[in-house]
PDB file of N, CA and C in Angstrom:
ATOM      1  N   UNK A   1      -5.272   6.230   2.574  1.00  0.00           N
ATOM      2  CA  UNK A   1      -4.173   6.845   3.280  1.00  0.00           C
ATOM      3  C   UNK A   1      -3.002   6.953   2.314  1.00  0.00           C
ATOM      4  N   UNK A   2      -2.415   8.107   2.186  1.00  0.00           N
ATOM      5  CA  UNK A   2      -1.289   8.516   1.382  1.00  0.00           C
ATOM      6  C   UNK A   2      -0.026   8.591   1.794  1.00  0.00           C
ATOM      7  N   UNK A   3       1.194   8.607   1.493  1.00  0.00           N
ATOM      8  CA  UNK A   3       2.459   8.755   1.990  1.00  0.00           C
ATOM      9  C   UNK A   3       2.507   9.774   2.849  1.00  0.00           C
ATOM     10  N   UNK A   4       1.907  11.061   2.707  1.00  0.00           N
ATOM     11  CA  UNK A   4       2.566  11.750   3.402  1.00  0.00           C
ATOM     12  C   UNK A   4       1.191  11.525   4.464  1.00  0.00           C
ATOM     13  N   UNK A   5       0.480  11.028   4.360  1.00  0.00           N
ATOM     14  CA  UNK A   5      -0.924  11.047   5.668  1.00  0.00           C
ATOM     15  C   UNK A   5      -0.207   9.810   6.898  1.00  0.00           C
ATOM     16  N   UNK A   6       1.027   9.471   5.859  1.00  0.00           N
ATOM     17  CA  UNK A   6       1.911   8.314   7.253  1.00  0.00           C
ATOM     18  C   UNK A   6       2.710   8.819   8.076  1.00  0.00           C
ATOM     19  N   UNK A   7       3.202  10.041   6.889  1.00  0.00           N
ATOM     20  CA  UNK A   7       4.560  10.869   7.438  1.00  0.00           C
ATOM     21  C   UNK A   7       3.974  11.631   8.560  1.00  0.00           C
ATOM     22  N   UNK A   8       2.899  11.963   8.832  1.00  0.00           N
ATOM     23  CA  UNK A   8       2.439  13.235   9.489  1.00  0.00           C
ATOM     24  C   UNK A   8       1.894  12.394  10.962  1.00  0.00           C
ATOM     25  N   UNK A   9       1.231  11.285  10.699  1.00  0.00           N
ATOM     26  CA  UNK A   9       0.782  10.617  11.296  1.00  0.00           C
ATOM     27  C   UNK A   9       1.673   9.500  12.556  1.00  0.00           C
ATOM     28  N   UNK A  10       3.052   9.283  11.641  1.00  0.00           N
ATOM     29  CA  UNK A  10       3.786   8.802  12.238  1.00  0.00           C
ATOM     30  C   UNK A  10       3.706   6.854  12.471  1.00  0.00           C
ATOM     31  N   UNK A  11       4.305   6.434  12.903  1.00  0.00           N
ATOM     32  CA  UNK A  11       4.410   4.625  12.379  1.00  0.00           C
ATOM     33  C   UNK A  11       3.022   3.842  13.102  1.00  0.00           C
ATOM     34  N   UNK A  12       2.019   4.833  13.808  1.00  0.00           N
ATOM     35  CA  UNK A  12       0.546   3.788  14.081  1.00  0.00           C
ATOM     36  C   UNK A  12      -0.250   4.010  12.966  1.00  0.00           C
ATOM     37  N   UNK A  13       0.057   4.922  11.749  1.00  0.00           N
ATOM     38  CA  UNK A  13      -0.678   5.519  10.919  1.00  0.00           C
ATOM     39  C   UNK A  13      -1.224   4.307  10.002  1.00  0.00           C
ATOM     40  N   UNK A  14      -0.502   3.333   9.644  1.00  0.00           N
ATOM     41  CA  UNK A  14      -0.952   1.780   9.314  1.00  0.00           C
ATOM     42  C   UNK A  14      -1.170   1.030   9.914  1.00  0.00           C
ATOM     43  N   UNK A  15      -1.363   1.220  11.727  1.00  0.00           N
ATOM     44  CA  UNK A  15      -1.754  -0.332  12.417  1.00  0.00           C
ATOM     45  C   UNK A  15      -2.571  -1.022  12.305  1.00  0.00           C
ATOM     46  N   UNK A  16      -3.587   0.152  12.070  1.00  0.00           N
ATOM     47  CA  UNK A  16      -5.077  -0.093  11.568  1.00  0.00           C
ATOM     48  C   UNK A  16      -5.596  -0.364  10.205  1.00  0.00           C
ATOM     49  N   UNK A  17      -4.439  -0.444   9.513  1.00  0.00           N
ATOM     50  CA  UNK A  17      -4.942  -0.981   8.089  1.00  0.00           C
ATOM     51  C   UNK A  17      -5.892  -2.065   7.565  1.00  0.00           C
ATOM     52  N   UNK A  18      -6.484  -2.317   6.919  1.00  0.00           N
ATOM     53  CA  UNK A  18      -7.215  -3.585   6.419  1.00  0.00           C
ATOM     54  C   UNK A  18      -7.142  -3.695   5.126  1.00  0.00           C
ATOM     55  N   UNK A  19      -6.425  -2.965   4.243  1.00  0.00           N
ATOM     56  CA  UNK A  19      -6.312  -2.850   2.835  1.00  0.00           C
ATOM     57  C   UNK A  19      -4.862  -2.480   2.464  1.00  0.00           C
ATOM     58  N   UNK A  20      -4.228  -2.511   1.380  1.00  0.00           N
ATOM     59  CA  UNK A  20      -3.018  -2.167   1.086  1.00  0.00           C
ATOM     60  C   UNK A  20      -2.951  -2.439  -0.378  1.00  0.00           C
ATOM     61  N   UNK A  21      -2.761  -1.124  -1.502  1.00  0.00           N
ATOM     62  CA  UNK A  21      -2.446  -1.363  -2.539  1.00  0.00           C
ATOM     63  C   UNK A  21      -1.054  -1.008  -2.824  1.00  0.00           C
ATOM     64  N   UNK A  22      -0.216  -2.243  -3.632  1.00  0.00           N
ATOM     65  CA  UNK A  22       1.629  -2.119  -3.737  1.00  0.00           C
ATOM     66  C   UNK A  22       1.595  -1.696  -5.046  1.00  0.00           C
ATOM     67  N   UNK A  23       2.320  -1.279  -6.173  1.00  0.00           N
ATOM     68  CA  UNK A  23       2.476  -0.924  -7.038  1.00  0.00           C
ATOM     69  C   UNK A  23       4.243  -0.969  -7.419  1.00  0.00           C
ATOM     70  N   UNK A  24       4.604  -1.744  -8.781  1.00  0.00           N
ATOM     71  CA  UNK A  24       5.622  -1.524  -8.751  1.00  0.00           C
ATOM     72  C   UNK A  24       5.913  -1.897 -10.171  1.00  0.00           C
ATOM     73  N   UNK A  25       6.849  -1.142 -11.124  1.00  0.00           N
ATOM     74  CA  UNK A  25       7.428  -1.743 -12.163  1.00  0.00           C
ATOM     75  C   UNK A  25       9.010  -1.935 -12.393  1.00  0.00           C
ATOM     76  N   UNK A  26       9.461  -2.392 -13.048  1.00  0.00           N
ATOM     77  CA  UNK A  26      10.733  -3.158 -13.199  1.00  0.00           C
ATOM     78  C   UNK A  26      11.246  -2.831 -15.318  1.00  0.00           C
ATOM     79  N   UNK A  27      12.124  -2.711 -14.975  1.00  0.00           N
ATOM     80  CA  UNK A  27      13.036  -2.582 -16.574  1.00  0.00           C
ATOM     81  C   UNK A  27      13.087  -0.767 -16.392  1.00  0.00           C
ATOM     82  N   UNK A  28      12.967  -0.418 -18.340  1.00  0.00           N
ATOM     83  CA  UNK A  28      12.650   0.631 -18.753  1.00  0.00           C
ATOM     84  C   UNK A  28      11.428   0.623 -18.420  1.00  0.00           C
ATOM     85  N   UNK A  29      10.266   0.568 -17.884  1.00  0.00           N
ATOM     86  CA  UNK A  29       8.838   0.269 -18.055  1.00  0.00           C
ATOM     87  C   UNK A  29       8.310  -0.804 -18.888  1.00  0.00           C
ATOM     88  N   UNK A  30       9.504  -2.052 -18.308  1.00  0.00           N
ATOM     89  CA  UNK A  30       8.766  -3.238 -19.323  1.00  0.00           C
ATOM     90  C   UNK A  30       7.780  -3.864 -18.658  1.00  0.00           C
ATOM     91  N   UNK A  31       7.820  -3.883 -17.511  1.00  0.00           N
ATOM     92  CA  UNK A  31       6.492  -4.634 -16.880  1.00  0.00           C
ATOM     93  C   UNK A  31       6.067  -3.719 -16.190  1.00  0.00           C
ATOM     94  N   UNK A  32       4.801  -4.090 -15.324  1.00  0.00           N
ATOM     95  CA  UNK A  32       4.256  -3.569 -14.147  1.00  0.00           C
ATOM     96  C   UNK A  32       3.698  -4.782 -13.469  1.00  0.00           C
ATOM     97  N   UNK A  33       3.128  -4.380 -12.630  1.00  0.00           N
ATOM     98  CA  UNK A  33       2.596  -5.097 -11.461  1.00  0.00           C
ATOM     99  C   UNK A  33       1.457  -4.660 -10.341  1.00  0.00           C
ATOM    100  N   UNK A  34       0.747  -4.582  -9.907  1.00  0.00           N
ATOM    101  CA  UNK A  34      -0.011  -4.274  -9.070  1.00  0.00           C
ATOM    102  C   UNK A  34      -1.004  -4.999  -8.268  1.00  0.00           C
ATOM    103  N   UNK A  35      -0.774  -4.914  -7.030  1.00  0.00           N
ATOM    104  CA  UNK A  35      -1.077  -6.440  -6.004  1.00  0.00           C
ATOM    105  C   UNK A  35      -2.110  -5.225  -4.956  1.00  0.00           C
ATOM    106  N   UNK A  36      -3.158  -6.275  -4.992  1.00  0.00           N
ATOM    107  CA  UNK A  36      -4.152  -5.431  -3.735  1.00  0.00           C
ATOM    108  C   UNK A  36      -4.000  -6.929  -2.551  1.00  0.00           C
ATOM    109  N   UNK A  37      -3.519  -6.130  -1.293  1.00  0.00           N
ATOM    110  CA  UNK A  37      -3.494  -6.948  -0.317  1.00  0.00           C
ATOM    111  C   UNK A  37      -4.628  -6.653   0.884  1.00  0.00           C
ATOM    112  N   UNK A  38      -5.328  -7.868   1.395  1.00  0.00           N
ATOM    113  CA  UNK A  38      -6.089  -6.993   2.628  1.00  0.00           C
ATOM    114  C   UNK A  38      -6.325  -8.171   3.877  1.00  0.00           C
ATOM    115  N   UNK A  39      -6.595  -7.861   5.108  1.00  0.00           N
ATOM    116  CA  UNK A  39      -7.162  -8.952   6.141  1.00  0.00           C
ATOM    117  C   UNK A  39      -8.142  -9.685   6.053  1.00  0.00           C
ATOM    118  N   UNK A  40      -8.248 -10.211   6.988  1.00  0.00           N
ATOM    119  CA  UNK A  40      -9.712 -11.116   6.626  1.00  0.00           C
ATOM    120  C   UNK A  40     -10.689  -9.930   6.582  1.00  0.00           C
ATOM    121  N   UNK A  41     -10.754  -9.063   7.527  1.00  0.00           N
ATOM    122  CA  UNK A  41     -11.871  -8.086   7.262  1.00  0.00           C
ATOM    123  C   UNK A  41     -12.482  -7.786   5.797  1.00  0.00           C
ATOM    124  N   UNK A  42     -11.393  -7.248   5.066  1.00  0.00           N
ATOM    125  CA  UNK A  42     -12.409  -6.959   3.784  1.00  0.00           C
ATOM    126  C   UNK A  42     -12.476  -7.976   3.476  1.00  0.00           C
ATOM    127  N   UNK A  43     -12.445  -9.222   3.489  1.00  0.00           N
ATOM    128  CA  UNK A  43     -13.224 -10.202   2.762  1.00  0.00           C
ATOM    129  C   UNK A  43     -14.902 -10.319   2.831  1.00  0.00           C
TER     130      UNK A  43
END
């Protein structure tokens, strides 16, 4: 699911999530980061 597949979809468009990838960097591009979050389900 993509940003705009939320926008269109509107705020139940994640209720149903079981996965979530965050992405984020910090400085000029001195770091990054990238965190996969999910429920017990995908375990």
């Amino acid at each position: 699911m993509t940003t705009s597949d939320m926008t269109e979809l509107g705020p139940q468009a994640a209720y149903e999530a079981h996965l979530a990838l965050c992405h984020g960097n910090g400085g000029t591009l001195s770091s990054q980061c990238t965190a996969i979050l999910g429920s017990e389900a995908t375990l």
